[in-house]
Protein backbone atom coordinates (compact mmCIF):
# COMPACT_ATOMS: atom_id res chain seq x y z
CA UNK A 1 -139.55 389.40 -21.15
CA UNK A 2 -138.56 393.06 -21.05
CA UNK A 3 -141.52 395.36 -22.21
CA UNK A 4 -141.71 399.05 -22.47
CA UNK A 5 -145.53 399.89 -22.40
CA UNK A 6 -147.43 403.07 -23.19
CA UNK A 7 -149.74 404.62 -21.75
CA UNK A 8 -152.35 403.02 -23.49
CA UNK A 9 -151.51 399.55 -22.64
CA UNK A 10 -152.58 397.80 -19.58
CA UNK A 11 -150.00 395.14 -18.17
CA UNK A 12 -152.96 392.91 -18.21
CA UNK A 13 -154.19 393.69 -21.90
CA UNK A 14 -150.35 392.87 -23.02
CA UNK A 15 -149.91 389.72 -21.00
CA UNK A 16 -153.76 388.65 -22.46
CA UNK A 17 -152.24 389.86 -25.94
CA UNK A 18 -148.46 387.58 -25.45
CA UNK A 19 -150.81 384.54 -23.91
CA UNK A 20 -153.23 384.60 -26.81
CA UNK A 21 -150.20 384.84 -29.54
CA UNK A 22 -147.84 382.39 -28.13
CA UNK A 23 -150.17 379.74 -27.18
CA UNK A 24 -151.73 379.53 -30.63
CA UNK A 25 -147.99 379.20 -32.14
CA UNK A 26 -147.25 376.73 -28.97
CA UNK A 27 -150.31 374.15 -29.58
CA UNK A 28 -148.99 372.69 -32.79
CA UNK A 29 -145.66 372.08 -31.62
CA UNK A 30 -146.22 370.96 -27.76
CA UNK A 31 -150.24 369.93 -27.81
CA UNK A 32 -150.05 369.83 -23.83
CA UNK A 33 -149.21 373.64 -23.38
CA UNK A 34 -150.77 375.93 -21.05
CA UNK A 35 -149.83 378.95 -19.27
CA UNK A 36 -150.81 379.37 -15.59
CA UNK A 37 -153.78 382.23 -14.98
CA UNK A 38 -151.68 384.46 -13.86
CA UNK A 39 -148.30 386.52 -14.05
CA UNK A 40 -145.71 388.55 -12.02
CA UNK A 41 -144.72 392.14 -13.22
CA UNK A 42 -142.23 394.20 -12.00
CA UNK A 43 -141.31 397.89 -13.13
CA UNK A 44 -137.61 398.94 -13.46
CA UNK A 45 -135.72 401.86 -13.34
CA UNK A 46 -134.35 403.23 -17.29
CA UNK A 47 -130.63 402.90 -15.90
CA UNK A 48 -130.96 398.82 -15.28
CA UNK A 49 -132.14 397.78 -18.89
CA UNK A 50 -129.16 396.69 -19.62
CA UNK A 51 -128.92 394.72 -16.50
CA UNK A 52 -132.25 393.38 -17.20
CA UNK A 53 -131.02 392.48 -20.68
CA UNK A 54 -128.26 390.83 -20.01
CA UNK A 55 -129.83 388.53 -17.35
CA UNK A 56 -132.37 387.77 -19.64
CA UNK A 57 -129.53 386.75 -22.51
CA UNK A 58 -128.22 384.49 -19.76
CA UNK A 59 -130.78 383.14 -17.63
CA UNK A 60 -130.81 379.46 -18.84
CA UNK A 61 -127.12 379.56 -17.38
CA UNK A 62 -128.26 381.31 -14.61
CA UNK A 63 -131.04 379.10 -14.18
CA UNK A 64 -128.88 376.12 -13.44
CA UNK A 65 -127.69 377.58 -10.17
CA UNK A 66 -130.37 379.31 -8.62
CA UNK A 67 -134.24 377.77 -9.92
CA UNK A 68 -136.82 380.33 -11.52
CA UNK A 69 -139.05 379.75 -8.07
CA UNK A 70 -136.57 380.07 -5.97
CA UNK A 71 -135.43 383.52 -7.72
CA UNK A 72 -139.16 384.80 -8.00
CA UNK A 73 -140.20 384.16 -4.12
CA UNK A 74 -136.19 385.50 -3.31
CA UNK A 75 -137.69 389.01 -5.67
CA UNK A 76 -140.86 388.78 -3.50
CA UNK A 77 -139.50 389.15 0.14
CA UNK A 78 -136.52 391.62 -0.88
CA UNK A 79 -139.74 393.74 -2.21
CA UNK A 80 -141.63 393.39 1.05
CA UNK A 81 -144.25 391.98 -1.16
CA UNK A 82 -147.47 389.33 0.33
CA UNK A 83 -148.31 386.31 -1.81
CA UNK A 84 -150.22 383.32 -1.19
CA UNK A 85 -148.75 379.89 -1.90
CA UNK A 86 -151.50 378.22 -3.13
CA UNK A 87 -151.94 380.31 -5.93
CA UNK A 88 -148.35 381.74 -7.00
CA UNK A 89 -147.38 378.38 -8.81
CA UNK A 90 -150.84 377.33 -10.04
């Protein structure tokens, strides 16, 4: 999901906001669905929108090569960011 927020917006408040809205259109049609607690976010520069958009209008091909986890923990450790395994796919 690519998401320009405001300043009045908390990353939190819009991924309580996206949870809330899609899960209630979700429950009819797959009764078992649940999101996890939590969520990654990641800023990017202006320039790489349309980088970021066109991965996103081919990630299910791109997804057959390389798995979402293995892409998300592979986005983690070129960041030099700290996570803790037990909790990152809860």
């Amino acid at each position: 999901m690519l998401v320009r927020l405001g300043r009045t917006i908390t990353v939190a408040d819009m991924m309580k906001k996206v949870k809330a809205s899609s899960s209630i259109w979700m429950k009819p049609r797959q009764p078992a669905f649940a999101w996890q607690q939590g969520y990654g976010a990641f800023s990017i520069a202006e320039d790489a929108i349309g980088v970021v958009v066109h991965y996103i209008e081919t990630q299910e091909e791109h997804h057959r090569k390389v798995t979402f986890q293995e892409e998300y923990l592979q986005i983690l450790r070129e960041h030099g960011l700290e996570w803790d395994e037990r909790f990152i796919w809860e």
